[in-house]
Every structure is written in C-alpha cells, then in structure tokens.
N, C-alpha and C. Protein backbone atom coordinates (compact mmCIF):
# COMPACT_ATOMS: atom_id res chain seq x y z
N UNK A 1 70.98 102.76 105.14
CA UNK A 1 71.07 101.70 104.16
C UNK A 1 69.69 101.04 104.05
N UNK A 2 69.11 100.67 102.90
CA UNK A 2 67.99 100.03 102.74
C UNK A 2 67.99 98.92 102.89
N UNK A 3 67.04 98.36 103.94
CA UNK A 3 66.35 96.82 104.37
C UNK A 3 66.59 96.36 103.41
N UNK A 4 65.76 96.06 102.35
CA UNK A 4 65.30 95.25 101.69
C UNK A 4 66.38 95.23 100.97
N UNK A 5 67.17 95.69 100.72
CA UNK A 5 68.77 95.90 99.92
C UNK A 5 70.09 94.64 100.38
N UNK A 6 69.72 95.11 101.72
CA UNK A 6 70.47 94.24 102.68
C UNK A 6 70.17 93.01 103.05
N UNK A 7 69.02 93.02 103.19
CA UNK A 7 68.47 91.55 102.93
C UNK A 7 67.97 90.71 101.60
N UNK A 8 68.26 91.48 100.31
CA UNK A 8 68.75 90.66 99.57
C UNK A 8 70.18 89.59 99.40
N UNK A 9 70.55 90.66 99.83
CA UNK A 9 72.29 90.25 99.90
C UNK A 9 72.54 89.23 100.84
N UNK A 10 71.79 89.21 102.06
CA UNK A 10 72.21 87.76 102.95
C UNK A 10 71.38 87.03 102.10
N UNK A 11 70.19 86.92 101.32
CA UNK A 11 69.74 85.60 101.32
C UNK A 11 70.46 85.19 99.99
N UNK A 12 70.60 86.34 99.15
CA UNK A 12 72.23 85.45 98.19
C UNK A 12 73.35 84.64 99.07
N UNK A 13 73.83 85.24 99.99
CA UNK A 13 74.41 84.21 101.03
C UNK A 13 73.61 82.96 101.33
N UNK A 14 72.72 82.78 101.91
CA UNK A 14 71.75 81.89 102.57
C UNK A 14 72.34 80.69 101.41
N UNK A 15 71.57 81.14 100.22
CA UNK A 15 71.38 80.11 99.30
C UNK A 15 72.48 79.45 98.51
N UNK A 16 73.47 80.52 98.24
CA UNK A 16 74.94 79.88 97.90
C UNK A 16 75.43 79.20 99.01
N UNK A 17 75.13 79.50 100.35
CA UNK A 17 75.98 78.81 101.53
C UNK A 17 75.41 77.26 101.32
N UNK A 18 73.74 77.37 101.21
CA UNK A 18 72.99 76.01 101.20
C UNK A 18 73.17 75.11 100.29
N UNK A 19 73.57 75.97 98.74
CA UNK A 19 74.23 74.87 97.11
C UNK A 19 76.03 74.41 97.98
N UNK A 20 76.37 74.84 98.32
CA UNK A 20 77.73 74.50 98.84
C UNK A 20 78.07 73.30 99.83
N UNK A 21 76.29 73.55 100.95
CA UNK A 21 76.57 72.76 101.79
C UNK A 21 75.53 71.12 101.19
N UNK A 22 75.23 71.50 100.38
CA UNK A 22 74.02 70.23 99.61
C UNK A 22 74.02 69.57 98.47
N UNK A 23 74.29 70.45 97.48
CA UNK A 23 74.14 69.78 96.16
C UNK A 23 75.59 69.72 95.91
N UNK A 24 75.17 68.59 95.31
CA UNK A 24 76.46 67.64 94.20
C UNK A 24 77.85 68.15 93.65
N UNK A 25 76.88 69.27 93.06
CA UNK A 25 77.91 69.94 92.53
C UNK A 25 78.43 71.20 92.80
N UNK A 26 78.48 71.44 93.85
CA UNK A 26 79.45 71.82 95.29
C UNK A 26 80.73 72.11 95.25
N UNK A 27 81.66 72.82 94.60
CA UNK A 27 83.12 72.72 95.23
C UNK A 27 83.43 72.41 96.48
N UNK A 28 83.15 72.40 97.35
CA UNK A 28 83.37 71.69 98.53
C UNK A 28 83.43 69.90 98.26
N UNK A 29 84.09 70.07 98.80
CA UNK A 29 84.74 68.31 98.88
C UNK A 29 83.73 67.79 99.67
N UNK A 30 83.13 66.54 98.68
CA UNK A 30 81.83 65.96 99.91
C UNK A 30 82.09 65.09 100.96
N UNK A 31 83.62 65.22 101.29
CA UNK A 31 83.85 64.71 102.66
C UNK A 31 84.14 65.91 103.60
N UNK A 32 84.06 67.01 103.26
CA UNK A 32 84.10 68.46 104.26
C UNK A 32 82.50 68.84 104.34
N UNK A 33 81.68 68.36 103.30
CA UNK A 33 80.69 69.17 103.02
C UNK A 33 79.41 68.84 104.70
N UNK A 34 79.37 68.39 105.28
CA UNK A 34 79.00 67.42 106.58
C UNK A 34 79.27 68.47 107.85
N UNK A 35 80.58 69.14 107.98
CA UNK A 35 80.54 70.08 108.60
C UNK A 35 81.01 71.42 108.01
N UNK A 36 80.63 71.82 107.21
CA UNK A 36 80.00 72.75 106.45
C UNK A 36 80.06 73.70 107.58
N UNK A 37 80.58 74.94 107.30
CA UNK A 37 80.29 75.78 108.54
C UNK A 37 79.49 77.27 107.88
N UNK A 38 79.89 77.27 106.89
CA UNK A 38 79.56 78.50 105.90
C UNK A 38 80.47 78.92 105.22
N UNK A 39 80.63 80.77 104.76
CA UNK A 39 81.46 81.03 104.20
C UNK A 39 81.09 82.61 105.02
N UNK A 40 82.72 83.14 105.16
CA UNK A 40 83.03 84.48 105.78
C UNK A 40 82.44 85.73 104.50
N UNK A 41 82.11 86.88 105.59
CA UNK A 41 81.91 87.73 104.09
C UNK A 41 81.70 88.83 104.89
N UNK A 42 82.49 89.81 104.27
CA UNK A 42 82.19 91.60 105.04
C UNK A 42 80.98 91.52 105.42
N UNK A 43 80.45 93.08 106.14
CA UNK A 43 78.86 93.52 106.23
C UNK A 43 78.48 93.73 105.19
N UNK A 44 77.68 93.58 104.87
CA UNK A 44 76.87 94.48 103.81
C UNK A 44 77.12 95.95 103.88
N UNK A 45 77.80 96.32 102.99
CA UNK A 45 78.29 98.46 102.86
C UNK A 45 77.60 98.79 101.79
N UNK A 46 76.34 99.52 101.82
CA UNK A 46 76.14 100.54 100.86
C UNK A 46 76.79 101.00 99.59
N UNK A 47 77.95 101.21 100.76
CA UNK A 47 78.79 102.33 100.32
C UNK A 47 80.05 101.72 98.74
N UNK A 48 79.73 100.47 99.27
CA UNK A 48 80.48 99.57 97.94
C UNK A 48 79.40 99.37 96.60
N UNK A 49 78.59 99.71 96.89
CA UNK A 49 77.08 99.63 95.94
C UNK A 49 77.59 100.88 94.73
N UNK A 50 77.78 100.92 93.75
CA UNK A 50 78.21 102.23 92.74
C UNK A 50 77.54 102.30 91.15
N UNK A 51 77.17 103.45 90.88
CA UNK A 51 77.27 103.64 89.58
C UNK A 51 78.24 104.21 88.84
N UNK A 52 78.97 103.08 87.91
CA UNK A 52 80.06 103.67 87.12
C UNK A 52 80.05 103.77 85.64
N UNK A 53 80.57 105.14 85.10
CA UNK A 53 80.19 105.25 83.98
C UNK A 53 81.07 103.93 82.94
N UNK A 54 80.32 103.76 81.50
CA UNK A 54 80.57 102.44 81.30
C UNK A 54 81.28 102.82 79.62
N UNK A 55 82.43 102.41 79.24
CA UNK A 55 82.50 102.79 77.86
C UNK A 55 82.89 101.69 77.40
N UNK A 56 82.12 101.32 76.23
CA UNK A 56 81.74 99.94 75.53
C UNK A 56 83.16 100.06 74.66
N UNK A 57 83.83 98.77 74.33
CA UNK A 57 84.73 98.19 73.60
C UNK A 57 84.47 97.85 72.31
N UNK A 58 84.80 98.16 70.92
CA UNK A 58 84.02 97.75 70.10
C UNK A 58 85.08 96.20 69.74
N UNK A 59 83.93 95.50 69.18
CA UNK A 59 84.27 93.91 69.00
C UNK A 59 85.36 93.53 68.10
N UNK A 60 86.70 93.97 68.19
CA UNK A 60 87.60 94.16 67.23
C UNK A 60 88.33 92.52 67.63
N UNK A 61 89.85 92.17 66.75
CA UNK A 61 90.59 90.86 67.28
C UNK A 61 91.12 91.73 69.07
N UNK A 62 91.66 92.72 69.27
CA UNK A 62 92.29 93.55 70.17
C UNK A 62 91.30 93.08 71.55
N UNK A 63 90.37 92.77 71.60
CA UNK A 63 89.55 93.07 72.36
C UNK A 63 89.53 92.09 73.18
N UNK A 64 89.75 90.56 72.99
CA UNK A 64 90.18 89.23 72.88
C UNK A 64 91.24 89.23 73.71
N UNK A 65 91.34 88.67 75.07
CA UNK A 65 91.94 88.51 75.99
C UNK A 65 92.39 86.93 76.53
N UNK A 66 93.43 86.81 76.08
CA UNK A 66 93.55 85.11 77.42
C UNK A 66 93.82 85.28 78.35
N UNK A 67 93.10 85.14 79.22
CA UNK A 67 93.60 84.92 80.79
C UNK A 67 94.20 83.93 81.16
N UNK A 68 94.95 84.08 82.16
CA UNK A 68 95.53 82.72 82.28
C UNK A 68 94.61 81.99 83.38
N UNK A 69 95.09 80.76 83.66
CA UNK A 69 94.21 80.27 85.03
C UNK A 69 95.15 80.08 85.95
N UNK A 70 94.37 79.19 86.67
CA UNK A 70 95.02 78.64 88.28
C UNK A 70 96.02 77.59 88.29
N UNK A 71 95.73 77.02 86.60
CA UNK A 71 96.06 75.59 86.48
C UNK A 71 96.92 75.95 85.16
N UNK A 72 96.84 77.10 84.97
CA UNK A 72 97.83 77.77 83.80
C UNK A 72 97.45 77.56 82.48
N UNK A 73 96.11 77.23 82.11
CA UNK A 73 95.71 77.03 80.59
C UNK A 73 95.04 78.47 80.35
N UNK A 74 94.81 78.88 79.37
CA UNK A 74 94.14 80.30 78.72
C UNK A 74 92.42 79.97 78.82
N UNK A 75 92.08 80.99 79.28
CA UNK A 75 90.42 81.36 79.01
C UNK A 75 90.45 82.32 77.95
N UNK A 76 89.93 82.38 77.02
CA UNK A 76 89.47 83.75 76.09
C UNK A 76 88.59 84.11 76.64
N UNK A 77 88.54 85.39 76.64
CA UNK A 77 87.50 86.60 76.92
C UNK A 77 87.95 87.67 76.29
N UNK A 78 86.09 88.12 75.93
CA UNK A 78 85.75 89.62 75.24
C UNK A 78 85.95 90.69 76.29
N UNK A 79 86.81 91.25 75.89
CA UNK A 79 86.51 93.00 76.52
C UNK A 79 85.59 93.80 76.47
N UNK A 80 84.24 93.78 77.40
CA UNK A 80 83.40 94.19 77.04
C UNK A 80 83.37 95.85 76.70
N UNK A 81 83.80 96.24 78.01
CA UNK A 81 83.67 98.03 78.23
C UNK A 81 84.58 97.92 79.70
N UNK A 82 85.07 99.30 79.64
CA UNK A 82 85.66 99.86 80.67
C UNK A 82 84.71 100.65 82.06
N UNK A 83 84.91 100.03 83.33
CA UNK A 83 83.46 101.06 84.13
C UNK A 83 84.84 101.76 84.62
N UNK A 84 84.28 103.02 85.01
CA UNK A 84 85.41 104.07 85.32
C UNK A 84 83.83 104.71 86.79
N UNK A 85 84.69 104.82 88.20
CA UNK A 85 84.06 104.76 89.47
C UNK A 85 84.76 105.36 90.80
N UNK A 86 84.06 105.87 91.29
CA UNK A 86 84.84 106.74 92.50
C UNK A 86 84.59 106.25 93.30
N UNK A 87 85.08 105.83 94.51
CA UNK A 87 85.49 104.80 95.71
C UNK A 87 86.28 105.46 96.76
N UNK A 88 86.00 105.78 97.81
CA UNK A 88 86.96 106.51 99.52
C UNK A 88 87.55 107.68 98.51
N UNK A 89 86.58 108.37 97.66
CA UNK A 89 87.40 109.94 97.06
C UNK A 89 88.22 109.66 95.69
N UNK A 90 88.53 108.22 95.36
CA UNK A 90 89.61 108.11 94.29
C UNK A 90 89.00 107.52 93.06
N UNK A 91 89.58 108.07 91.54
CA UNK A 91 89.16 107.41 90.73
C UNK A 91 89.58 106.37 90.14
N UNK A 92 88.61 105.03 90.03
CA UNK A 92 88.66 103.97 89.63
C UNK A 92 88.53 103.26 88.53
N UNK A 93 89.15 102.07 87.71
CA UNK A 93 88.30 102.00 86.99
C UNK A 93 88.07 99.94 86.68
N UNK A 94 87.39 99.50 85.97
CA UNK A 94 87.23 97.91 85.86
C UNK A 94 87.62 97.48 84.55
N UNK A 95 87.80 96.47 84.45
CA UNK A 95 87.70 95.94 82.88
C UNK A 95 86.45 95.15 83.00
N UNK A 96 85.49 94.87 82.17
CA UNK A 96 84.38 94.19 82.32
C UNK A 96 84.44 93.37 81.14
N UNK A 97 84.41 92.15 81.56
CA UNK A 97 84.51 91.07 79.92
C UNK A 97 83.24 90.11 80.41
N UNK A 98 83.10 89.63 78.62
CA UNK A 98 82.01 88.54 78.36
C UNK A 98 82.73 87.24 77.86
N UNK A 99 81.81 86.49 77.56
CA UNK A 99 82.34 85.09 76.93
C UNK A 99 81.10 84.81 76.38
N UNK A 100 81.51 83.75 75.89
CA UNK A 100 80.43 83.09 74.92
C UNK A 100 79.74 82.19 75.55
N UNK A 101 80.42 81.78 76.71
CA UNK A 101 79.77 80.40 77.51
C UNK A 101 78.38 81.51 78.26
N UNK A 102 78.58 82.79 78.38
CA UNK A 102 77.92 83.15 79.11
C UNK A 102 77.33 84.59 78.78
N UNK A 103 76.96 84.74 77.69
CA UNK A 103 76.60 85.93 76.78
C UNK A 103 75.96 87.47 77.38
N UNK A 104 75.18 86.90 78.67
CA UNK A 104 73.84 87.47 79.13
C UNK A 104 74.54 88.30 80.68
N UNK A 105 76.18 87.56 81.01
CA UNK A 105 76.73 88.31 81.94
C UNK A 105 78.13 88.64 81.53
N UNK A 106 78.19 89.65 82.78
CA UNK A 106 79.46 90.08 82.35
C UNK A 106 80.12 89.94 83.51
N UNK A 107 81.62 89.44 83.62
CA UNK A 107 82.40 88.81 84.53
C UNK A 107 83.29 89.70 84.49
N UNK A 108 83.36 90.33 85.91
CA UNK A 108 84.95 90.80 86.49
C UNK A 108 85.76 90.47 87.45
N UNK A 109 86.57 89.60 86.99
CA UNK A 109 87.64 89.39 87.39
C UNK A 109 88.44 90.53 88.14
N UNK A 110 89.19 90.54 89.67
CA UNK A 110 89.77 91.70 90.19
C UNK A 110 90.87 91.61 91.33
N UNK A 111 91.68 92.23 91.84
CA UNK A 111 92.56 92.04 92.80
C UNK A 111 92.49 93.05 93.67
N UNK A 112 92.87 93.22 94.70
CA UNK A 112 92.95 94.36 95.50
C UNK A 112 93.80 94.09 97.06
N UNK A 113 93.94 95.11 97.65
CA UNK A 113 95.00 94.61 98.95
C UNK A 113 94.53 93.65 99.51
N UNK A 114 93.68 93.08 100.15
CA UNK A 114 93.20 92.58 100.82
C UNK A 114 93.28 91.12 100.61
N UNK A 115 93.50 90.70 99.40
CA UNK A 115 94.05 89.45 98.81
C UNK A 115 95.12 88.98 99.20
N UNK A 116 95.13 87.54 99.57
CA UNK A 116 96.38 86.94 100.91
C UNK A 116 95.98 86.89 101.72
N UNK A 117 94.78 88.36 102.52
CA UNK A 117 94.93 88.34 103.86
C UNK A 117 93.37 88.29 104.25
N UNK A 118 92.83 89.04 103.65
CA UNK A 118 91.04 89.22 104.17
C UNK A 118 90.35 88.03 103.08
N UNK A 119 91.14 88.56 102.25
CA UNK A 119 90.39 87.54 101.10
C UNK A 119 91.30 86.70 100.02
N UNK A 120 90.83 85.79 99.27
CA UNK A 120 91.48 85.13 98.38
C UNK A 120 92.62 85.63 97.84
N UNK A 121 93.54 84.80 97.74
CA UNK A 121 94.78 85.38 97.45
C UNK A 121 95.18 85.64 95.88
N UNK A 122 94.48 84.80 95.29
CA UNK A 122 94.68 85.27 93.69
C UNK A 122 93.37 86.16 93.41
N UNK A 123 92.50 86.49 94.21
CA UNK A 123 91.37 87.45 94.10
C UNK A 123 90.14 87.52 93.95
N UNK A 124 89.26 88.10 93.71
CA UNK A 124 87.84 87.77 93.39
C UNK A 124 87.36 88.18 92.02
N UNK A 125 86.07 87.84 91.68
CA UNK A 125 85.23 88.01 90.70
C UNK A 125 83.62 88.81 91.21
N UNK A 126 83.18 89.18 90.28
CA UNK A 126 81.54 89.58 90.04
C UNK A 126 81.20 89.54 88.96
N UNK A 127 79.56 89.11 89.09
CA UNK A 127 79.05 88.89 87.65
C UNK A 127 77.67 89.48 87.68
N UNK A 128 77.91 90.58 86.70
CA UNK A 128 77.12 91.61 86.39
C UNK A 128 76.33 91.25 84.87
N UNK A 129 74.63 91.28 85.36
CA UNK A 129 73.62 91.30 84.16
C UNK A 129 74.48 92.15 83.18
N UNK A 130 74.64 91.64 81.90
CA UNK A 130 74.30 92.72 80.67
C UNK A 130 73.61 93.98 80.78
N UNK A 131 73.74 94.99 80.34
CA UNK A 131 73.20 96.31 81.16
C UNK A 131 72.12 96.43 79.54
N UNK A 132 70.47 96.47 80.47
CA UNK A 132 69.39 96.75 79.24
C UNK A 132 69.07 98.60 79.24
N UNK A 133 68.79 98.78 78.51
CA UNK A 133 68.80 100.84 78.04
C UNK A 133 69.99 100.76 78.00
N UNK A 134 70.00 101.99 79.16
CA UNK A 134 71.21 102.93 79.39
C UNK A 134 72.38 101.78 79.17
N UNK A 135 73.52 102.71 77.94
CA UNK A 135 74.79 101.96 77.53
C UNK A 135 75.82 102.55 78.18
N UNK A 136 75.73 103.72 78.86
CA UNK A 136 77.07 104.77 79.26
C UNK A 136 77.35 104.39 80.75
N UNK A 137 76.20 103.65 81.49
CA UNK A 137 76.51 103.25 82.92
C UNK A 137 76.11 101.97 83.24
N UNK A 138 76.57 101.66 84.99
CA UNK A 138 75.97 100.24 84.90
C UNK A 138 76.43 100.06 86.59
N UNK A 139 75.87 99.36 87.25
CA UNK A 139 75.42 99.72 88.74
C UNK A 139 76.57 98.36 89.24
N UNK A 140 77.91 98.61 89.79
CA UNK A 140 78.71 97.44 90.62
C UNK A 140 78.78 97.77 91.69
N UNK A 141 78.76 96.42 92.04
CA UNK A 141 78.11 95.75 93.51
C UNK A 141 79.35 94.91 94.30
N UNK A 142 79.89 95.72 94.83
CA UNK A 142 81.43 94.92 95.05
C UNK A 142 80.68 93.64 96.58
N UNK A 143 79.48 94.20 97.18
CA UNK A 143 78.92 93.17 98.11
C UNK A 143 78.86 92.02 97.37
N UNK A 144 78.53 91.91 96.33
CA UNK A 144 78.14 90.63 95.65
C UNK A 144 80.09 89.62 95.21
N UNK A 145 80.78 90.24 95.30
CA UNK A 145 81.95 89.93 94.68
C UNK A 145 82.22 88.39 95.43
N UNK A 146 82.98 87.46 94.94
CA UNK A 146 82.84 86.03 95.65
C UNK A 146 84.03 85.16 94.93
N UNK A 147 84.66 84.43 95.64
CA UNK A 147 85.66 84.10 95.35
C UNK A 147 85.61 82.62 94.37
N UNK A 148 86.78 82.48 93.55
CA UNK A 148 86.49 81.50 92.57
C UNK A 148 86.53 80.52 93.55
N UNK A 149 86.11 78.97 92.20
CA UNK A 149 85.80 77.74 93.05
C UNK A 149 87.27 77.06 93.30
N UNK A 150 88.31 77.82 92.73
CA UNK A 150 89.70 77.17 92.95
C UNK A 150 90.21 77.58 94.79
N UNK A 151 89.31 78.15 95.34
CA UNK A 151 89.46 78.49 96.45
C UNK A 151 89.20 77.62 97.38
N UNK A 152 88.52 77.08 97.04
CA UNK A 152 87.68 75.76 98.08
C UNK A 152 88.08 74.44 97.44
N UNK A 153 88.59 74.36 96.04
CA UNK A 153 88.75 73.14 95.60
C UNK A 153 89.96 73.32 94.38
N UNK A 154 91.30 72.48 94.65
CA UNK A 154 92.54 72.53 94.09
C UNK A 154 92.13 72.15 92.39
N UNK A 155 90.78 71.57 92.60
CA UNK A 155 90.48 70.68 91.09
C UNK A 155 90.15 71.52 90.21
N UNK A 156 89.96 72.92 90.29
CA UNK A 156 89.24 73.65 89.74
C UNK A 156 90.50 74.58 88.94
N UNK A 157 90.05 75.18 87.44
CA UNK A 157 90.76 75.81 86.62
C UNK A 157 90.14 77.26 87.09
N UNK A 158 90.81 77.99 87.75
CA UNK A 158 89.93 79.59 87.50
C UNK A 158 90.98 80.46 86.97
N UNK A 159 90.33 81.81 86.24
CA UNK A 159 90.88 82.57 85.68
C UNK A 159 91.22 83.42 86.50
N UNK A 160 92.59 84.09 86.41
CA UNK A 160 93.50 84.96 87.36
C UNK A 160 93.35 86.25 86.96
N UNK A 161 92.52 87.01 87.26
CA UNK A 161 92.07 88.80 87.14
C UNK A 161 93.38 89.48 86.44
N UNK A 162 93.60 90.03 85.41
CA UNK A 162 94.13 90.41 84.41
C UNK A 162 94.93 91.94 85.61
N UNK A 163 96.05 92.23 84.72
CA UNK A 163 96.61 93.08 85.15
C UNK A 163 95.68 94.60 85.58
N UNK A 164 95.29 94.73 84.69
CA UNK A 164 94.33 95.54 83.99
C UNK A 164 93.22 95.49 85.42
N UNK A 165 92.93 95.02 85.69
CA UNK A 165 91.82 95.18 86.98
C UNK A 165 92.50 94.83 88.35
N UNK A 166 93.34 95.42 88.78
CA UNK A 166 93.99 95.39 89.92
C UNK A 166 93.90 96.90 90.68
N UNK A 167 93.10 96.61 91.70
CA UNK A 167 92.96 98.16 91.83
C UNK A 167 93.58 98.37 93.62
N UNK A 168 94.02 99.68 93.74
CA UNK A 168 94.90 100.47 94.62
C UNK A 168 94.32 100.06 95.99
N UNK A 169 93.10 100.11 95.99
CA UNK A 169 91.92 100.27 97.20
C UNK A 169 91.58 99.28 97.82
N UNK A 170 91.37 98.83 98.92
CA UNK A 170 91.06 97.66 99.73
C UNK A 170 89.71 97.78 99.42
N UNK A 171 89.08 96.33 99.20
CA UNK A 171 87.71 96.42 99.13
C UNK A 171 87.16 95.06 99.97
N UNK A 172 86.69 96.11 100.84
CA UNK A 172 86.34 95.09 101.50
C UNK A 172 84.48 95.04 102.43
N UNK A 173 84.06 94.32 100.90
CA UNK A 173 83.02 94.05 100.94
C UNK A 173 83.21 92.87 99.86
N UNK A 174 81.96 91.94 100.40
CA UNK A 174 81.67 90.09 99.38
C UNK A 174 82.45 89.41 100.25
N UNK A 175 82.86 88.66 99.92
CA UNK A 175 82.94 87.22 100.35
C UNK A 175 84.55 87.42 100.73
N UNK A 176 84.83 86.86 102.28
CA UNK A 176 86.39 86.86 102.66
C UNK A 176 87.00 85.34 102.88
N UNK A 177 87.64 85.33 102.74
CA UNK A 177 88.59 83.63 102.71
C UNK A 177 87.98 82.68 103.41
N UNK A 178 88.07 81.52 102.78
CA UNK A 178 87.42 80.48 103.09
C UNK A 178 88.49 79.68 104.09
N UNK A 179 87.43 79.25 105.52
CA UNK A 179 88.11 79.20 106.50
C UNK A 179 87.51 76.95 106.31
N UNK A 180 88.61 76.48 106.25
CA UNK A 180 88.61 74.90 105.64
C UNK A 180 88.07 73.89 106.92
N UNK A 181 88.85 74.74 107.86
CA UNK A 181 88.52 73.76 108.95
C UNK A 181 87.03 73.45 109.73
C-alpha cells in the first residue's frame, strides 16, 4: 500500500477530528466537545480504493430523486450516473447523485451490513469530485466514506441512502460508529 496514500487519509482524519473537536460549527454538542475523544474508523485498505466504470444519467424529470431524511422531510437529488465495481470477487454497483447546493460533488449515499453494528445504523455517505476527462470511470474511495452529522447530533436532517445503493458486502473501511461517551 502506498505511504503517501495512507497518510493522506489519516490527516483527513486529523483535521475533521480537529473541526469536530474546535470549531463552532461542530456537530458535536459543545458541552461533549471538551472531552472530545475522536472518531473510530477502519485501517486504511487499499483494497477499498476502486475504479468503477461510470454510466452518466441523462438530465431527464426521471432522474430527480427525494430522499427522505432522518427527520422525514424530502431532499431532491439528481441522479448523476451509475458506478458499476468489483469488490471480494462480486459485482457491484452505486447510484451517484448531485444537487444544486453542491454542483462540483457528487454524493453517495449507502448501506451495507455493517450498519447497526460497526457502523452507523442508517449508513454512510462519500463525496466524490465531479470526474474531469474521462466520463466512463471514476476512482471510489470507500476509506473516505463518513457518517452523517445526524449521528453525533439528533438536530440534524440527513438523507437516508436510497434503496438503490444498498449493497450485499460489508464494507468496512471510513469511519465506524461514533462512540458518545
């Protein structure tokens, strides 16, 4: 596995652990935020690192998704493209959507076994650059995956990963349940 790969990835930790344990605007409750302990998260695996081929959605009404939330109101989201990806031998695939609040990424929303128990129970997210050239692929990073802010804080509206991205496979790499005490 490459150094410098791997040590990108903790100091994305480092620095989300440090906005969590410091600034304002923190999901953490700023009467927890004091003993701050961090946040749990697999090793860093390579092996969750993938290129999956990517087939773009064209911008039709169909494409247009409400999600629901945590708090039960609708998010709209664009369907961007489908990544289709091989994982422990099996084929996979994502829904990858955009929004307008956020044009320049693309947010996936996801579930997998491990939800309840290793990790968040309504599931995780990743948010993947817009892919520049190449349109047919696009490089997911399940290390980076991190759990919404409704996890750490009841106040928060998050969107609940669509049927559609619920996948078979334990993944277990990113960020694992947030331990309160």
């Amino acid at each position: 596995m490459n150094d410098r790969y791997v040590k990108g990835i903790e100091e994305e930790r480092k620095e989300k652990e440090a906005f969590f344990r410091e600034d304002e605007e923190s999901p953490i409750d700023p009467a927890l935020r004091k003993n701050f302990k961090g946040l749990n998260y697999f090793p860093v695996d390579a092996s969750y690192r993938l290129t999956a081929d990517l087939t773009l959605i064209p911008e039709t009404d169909t494409a247009v998704l409400r999600l629901k939330t945590t708090t039960g109101e609708d998010r709209l989201m664009r369907r961007y493209g489908i990544a289709r990806f091989r994982l422990n031998g099996e084929q996979h695939q994502l829904t990858l959507f955009i929004s307008s609040h956020s044009p320049q990424i693309l947010f996936v929303p996801f579930n997998d076994p491990t939800n309840g128990k290793e990790t968040y129970e309504t599931g995780r997210y990743m948010d993947i650059p817009l892919p520049k050239g190449r349109r047919d692929q696009i490089v997911i990073d399940f290390n980076t995956a991190y759990n919404p802010y409704c996890a750490y804080n009841d106040a928060y509206s998050c969107p609940i990963p669509p049927m559609e991205n619920r996948l078979k496979v334990p993944i277990k790499a990113g960020e694992m349940n947030y331990n309160k005490k």
